[in-house]
C-alpha atoms as a PDB file:
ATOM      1  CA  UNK A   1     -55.331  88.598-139.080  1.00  0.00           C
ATOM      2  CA  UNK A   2     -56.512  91.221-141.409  1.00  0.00           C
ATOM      3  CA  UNK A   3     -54.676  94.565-141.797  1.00  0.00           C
ATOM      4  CA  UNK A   4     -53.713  93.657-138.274  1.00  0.00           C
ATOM      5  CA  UNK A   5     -51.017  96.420-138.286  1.00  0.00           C
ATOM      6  CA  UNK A   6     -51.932  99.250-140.611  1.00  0.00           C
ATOM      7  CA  UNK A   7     -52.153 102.797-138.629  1.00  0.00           C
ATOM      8  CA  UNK A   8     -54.092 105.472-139.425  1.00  0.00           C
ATOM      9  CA  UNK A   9     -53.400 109.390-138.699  1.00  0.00           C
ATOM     10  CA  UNK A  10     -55.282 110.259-135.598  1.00  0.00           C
ATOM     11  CA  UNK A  11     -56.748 114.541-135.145  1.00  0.00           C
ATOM     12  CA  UNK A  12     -56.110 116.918-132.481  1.00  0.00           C
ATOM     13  CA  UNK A  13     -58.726 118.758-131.017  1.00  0.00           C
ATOM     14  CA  UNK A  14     -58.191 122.300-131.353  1.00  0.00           C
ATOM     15  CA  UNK A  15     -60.053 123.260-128.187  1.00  0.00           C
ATOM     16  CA  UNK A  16     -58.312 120.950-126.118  1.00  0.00           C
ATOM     17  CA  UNK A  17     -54.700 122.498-127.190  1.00  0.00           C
ATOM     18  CA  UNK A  18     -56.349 125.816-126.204  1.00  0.00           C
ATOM     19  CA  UNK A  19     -56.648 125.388-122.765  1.00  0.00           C
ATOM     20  CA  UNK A  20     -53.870 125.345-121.227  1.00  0.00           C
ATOM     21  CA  UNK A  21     -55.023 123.225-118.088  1.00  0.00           C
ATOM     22  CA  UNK A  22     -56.080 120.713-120.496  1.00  0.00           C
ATOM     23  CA  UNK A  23     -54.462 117.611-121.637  1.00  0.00           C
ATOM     24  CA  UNK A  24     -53.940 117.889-125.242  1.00  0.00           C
ATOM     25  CA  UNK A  25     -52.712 115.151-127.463  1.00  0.00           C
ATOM     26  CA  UNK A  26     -48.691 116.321-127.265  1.00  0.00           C
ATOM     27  CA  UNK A  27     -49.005 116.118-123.988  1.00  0.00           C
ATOM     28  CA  UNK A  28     -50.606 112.728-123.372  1.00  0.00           C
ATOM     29  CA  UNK A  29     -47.971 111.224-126.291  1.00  0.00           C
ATOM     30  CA  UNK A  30     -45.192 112.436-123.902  1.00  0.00           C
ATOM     31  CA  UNK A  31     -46.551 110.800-120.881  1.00  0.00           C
ATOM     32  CA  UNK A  32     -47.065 107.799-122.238  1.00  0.00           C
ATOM     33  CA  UNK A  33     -43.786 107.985-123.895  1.00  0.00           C
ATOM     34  CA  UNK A  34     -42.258 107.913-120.764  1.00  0.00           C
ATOM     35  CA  UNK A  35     -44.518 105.496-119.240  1.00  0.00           C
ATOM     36  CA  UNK A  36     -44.521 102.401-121.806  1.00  0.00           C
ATOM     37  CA  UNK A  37     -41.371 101.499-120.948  1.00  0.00           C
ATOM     38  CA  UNK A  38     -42.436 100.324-117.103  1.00  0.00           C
ATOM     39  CA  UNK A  39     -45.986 100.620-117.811  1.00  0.00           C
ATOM     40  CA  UNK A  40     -46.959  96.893-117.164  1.00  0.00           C
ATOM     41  CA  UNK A  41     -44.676  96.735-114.182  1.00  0.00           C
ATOM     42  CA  UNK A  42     -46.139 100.214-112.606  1.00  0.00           C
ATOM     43  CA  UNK A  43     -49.772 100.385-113.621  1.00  0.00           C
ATOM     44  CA  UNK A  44     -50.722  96.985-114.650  1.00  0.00           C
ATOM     45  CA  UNK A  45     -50.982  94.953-111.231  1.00  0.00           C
ATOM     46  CA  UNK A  46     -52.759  97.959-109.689  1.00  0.00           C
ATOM     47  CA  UNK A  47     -55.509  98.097-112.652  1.00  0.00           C
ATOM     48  CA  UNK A  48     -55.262  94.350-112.821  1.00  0.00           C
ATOM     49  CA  UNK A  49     -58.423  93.885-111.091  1.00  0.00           C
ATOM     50  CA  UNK A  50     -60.790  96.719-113.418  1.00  0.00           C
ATOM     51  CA  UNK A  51     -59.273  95.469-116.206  1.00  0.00           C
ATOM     52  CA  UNK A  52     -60.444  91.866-115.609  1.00  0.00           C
ATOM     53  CA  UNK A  53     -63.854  93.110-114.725  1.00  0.00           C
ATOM     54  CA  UNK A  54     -63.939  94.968-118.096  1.00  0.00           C
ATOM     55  CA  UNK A  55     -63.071  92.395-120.206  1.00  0.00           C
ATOM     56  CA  UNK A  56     -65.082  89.900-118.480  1.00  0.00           C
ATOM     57  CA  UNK A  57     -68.292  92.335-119.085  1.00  0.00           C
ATOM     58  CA  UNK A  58     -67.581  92.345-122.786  1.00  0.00           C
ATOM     59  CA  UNK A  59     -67.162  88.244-123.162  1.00  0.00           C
ATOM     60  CA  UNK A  60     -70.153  88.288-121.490  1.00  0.00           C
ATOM     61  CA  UNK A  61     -71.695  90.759-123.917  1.00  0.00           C
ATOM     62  CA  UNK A  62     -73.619  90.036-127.372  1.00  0.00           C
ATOM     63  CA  UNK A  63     -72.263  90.727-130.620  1.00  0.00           C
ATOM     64  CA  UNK A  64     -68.313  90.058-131.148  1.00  0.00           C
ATOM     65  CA  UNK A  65     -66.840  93.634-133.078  1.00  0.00           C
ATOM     66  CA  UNK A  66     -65.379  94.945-130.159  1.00  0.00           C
ATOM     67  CA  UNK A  67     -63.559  98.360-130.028  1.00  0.00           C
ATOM     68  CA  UNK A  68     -60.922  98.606-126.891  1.00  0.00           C
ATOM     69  CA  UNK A  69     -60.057 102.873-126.582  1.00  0.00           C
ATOM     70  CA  UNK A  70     -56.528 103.015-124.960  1.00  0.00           C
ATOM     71  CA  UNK A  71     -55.258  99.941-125.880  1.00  0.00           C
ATOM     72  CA  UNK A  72     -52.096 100.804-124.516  1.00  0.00           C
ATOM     73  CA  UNK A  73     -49.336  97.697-124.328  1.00  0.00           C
ATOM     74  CA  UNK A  74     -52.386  95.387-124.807  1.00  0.00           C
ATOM     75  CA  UNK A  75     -52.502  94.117-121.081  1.00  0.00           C
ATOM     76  CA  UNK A  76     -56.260  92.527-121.796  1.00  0.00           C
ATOM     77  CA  UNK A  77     -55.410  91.663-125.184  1.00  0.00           C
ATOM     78  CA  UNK A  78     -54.515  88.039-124.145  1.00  0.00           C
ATOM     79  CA  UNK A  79     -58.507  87.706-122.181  1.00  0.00           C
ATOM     80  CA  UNK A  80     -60.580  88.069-124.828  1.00  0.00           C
ATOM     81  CA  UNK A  81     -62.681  85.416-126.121  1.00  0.00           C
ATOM     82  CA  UNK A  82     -61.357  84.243-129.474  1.00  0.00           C
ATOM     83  CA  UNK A  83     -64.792  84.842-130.650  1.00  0.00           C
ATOM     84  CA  UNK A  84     -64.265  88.448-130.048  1.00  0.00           C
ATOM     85  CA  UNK A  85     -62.984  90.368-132.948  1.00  0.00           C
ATOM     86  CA  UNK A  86     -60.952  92.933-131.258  1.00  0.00           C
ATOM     87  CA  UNK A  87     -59.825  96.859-132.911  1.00  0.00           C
ATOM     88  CA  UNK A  88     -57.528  98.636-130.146  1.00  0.00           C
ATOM     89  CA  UNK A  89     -56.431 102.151-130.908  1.00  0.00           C
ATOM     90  CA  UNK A  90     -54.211 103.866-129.037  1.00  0.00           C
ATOM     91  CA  UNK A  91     -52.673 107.694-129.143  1.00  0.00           C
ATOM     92  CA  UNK A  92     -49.115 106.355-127.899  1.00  0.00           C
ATOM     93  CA  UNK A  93     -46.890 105.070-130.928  1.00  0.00           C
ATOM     94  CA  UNK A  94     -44.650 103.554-128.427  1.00  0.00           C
ATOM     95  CA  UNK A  95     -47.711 102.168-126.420  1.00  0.00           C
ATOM     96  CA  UNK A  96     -48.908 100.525-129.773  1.00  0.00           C
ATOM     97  CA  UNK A  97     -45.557  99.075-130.735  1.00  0.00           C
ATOM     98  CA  UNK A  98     -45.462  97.041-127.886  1.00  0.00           C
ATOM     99  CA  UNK A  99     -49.121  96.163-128.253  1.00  0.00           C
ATOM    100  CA  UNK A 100     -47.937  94.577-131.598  1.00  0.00           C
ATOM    101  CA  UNK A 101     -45.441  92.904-130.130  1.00  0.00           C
ATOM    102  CA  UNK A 102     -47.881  91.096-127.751  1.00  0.00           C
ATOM    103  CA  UNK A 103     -49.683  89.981-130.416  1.00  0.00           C
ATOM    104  CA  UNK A 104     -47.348  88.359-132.321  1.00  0.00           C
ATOM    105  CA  UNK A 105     -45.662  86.813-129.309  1.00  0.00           C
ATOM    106  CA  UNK A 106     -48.906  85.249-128.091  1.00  0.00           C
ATOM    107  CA  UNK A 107     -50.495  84.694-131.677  1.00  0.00           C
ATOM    108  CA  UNK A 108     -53.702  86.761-131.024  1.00  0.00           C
ATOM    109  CA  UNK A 109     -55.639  85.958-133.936  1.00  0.00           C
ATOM    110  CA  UNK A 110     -59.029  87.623-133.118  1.00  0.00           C
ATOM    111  CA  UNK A 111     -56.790  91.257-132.585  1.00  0.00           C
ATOM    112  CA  UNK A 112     -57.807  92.390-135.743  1.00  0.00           C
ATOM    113  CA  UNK A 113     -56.304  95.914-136.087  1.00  0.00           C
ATOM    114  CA  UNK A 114     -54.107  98.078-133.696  1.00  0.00           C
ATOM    115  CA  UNK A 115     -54.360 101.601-134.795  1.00  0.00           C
ATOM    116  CA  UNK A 116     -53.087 105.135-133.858  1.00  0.00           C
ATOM    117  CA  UNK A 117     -55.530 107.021-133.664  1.00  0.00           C
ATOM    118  CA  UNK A 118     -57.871 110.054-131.727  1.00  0.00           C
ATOM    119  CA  UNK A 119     -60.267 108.071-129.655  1.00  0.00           C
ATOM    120  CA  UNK A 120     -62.676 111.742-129.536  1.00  0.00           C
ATOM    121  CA  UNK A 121     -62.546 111.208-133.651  1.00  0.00           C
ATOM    122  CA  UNK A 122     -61.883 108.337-134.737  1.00  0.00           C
ATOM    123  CA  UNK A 123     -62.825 108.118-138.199  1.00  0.00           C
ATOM    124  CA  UNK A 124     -65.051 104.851-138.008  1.00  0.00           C
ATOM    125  CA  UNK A 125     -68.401 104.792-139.299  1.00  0.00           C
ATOM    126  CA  UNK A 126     -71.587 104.781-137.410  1.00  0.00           C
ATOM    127  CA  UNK A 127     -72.226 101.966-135.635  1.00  0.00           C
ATOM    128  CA  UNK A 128     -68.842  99.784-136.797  1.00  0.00           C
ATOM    129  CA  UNK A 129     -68.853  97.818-133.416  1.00  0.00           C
ATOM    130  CA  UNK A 130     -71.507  96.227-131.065  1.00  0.00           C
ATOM    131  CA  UNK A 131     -69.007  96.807-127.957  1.00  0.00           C
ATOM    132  CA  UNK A 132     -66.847  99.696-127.175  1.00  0.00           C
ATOM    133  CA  UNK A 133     -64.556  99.672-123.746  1.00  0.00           C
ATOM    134  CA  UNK A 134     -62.531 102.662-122.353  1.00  0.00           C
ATOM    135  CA  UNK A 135     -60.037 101.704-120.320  1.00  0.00           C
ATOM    136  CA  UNK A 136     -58.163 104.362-118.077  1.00  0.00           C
ATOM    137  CA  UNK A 137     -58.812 107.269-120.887  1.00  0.00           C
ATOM    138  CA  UNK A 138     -61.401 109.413-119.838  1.00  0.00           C
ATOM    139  CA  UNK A 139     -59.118 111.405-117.669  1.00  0.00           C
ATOM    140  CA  UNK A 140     -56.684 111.496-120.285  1.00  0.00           C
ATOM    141  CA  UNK A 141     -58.661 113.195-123.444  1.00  0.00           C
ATOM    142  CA  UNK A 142     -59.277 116.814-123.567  1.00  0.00           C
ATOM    143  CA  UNK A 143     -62.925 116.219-124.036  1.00  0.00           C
ATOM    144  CA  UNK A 144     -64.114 113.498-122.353  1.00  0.00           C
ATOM    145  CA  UNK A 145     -68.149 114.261-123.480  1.00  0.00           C
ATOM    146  CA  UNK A 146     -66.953 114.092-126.576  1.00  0.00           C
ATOM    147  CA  UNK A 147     -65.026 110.364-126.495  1.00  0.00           C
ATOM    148  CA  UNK A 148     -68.391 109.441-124.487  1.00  0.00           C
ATOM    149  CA  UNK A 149     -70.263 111.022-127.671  1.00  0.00           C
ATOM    150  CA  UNK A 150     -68.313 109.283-130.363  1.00  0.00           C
ATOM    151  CA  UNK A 151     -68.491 105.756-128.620  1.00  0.00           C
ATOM    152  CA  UNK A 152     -72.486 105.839-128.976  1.00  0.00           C
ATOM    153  CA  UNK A 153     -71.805 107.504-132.481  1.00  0.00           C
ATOM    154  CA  UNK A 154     -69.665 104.205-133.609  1.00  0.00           C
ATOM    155  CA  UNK A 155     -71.310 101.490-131.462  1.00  0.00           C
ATOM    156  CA  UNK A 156     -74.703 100.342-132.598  1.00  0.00           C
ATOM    157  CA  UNK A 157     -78.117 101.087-131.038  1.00  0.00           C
ATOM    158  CA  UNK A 158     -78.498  98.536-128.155  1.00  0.00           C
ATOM    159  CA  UNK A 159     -74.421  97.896-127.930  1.00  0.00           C
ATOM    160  CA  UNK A 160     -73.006  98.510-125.094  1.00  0.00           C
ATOM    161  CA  UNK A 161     -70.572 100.841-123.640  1.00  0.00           C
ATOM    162  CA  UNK A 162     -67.918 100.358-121.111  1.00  0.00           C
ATOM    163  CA  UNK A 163     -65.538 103.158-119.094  1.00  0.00           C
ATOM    164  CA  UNK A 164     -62.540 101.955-116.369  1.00  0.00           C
ATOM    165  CA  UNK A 165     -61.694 104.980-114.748  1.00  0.00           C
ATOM    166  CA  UNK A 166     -60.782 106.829-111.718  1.00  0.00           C
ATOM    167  CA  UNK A 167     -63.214 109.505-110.991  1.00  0.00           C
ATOM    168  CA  UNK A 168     -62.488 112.023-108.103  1.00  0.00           C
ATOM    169  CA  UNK A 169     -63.722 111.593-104.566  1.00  0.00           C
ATOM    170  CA  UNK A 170     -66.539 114.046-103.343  1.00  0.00           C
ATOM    171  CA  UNK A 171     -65.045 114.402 -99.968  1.00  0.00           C
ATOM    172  CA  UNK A 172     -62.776 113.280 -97.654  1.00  0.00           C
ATOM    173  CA  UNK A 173     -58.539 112.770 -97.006  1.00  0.00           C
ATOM    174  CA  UNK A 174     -58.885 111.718-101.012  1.00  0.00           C
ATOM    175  CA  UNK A 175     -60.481 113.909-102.177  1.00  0.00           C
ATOM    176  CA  UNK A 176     -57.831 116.148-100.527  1.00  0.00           C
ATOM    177  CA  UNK A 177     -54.970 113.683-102.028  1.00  0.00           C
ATOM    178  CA  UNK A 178     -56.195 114.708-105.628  1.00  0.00           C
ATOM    179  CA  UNK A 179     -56.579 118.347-105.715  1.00  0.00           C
ATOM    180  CA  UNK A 180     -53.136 118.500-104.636  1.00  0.00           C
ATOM    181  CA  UNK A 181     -52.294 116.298-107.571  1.00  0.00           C
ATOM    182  CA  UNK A 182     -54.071 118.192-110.114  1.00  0.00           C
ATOM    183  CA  UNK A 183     -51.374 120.679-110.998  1.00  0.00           C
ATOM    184  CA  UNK A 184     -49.481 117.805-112.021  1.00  0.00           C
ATOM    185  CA  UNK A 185     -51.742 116.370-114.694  1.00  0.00           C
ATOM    186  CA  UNK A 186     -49.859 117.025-117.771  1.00  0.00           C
ATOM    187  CA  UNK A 187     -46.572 114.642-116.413  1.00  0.00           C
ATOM    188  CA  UNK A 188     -48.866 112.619-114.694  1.00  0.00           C
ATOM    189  CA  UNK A 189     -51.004 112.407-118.165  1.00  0.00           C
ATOM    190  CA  UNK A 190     -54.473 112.155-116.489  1.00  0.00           C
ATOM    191  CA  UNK A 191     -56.777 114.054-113.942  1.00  0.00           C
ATOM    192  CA  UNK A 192     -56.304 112.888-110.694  1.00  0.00           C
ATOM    193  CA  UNK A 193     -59.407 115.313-110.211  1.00  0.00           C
ATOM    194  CA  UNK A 194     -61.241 113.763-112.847  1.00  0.00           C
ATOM    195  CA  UNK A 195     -65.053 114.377-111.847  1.00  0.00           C
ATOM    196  CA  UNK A 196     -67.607 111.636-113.529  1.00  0.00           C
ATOM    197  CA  UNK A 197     -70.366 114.718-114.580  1.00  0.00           C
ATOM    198  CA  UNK A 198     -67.220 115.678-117.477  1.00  0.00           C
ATOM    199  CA  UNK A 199     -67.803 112.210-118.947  1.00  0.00           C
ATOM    200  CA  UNK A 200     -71.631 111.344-118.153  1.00  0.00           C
ATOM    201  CA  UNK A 201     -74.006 114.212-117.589  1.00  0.00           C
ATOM    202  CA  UNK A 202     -76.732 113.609-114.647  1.00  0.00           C
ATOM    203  CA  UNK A 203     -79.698 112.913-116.724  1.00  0.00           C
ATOM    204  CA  UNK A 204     -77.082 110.038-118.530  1.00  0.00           C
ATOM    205  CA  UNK A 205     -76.025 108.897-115.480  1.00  0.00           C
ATOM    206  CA  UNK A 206     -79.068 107.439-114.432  1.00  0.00           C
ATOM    207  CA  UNK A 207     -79.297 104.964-116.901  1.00  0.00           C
ATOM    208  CA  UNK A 208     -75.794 103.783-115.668  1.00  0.00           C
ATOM    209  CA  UNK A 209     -74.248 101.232-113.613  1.00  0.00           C
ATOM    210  CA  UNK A 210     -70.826 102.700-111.991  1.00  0.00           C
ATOM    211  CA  UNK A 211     -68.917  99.896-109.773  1.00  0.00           C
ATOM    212  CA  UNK A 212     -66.072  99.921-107.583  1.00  0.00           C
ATOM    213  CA  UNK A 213     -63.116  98.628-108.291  1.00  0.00           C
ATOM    214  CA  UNK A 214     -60.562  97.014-106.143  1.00  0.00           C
ATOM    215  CA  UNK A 215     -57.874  98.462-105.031  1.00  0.00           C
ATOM    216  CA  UNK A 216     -60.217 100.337-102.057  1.00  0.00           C
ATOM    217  CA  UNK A 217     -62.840 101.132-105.238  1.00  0.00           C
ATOM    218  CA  UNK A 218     -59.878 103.435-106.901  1.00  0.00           C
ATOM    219  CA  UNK A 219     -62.081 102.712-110.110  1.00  0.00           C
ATOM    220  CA  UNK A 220     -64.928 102.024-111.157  1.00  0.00           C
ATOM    221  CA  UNK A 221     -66.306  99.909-114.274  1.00  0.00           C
ATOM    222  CA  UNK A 222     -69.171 101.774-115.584  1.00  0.00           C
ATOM    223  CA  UNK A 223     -71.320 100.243-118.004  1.00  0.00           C
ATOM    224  CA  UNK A 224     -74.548 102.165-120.494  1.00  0.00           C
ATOM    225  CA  UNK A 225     -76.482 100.708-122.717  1.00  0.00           C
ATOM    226  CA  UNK A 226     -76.179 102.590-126.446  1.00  0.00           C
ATOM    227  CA  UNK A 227     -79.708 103.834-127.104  1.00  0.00           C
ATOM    228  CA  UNK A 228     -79.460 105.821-130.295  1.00  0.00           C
ATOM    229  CA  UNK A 229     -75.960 105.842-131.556  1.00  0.00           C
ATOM    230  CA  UNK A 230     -76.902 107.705-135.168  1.00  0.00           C
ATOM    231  CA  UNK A 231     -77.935 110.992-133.426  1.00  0.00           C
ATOM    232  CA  UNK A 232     -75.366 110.883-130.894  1.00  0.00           C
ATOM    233  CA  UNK A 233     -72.393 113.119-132.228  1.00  0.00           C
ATOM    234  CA  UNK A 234     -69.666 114.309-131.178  1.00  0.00           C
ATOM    235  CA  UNK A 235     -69.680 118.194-130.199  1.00  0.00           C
END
């Protein structure tokens, strides 16, 4: 592995600390500071299912740089392809550390780096990977048009782009279930109200696949095709 472990000093965005029913970076490194302890055990058999999905999507996908947003404790880690040459980033230190961990324990040689960093700015240069995957973030980031605008800036025209996510319900008992919820976001550290139109506009969407997800389609795997990553920028 090279520079498997080096971090890097992730950014804040500015306008996401300003408003305060936002999730800004502080708060999202004290959820998940709480979380990583019992992360696996609490979250990781119900998103068992989209994960697999995911990371079955991008074996099946061409090219082999492979960016995974939200690495977290690097539950799909261990299912990709060796062939795959994986960069995780994550915004958790303690997420990351036992990420590293992982890897080491189950020699992961194609986990290239694990970095700490701001998955809306991430520092990489245009088109670094051919396959980016967001797993379970885009209700977590203050701006999610702008992590969906710096994925196409860093993966390359024709890559592809891939989002796990629960996105709110138009209507019904949960639909209900999540506006109650919402007030709780920042110790939750996501949206349980997240709407899909803050990460995809309309026009976007219709170039998009959006799946359900077991458990009872709580997410969905959507997948775009990167059409112009060099004029896509984050904003």
């Amino acid at each position: 592995m090279s520079e498997a472990y080096n971090d890097a000093p992730g950014t804040v965005d500015a306008e996401g600390l300003a408003r305060g029913s936002s999730l800004d970076a502080d708060a999202v490194r004290a959820a998940y500071r709480r979380w990583a302890g019992v992360y696996d055990r609490v979250f990781g058999a119900v998103s068992a299912p989209a994960r697999r999905a995911a990371v079955a999507a991008v074996n099946a996908a061409e090219g082999v740089e492979v960016l995974e947003v939200g690495v977290g404790t690097g539950l799909a880690l261990p299912h990709y392809r060796p062939e795959k040459r994986i960069t995780g980033i994550d915004l958790s230190t303690e997420m990351l550390e036992r990420a590293r961990a992982r890897v080491a324990r189950e020699g992961l040689g194609n986990v290239r780096q694990l970095l700490e960093l701001d998955a809306e700015a991430t520092g990489f240069e245009d088109h670094r990977f051919d396959i980016a995957v967001a797993m379970f973030v885009a209700s977590v980031v203050p701006n999610p048009r702008r992590l969906a605008a710096e994925l196409r800036r860093v993966v390359r025209p024709g890559g592809l782009i891939l989002f796990v996510n629960h996105f709110a319900a138009e209507s019904g008992p949960m639909a209900l279930v999540e506006r109650a919820l919402a007030p709780a976001s920042r110790a939750l550290g996501w949206h349980p109200d997240f709407a899909i139109e803050r990460l995809i506009p309309a026009e976007q969407r219709k170039a998009a696949s959006a799946v359900p997800m077991w458990p009872f389609g709580l997410f969905r795997l959507v997948s775009l095709s990167n059409p112009d990553s060099a004029s896509a920028r984050p904003g």
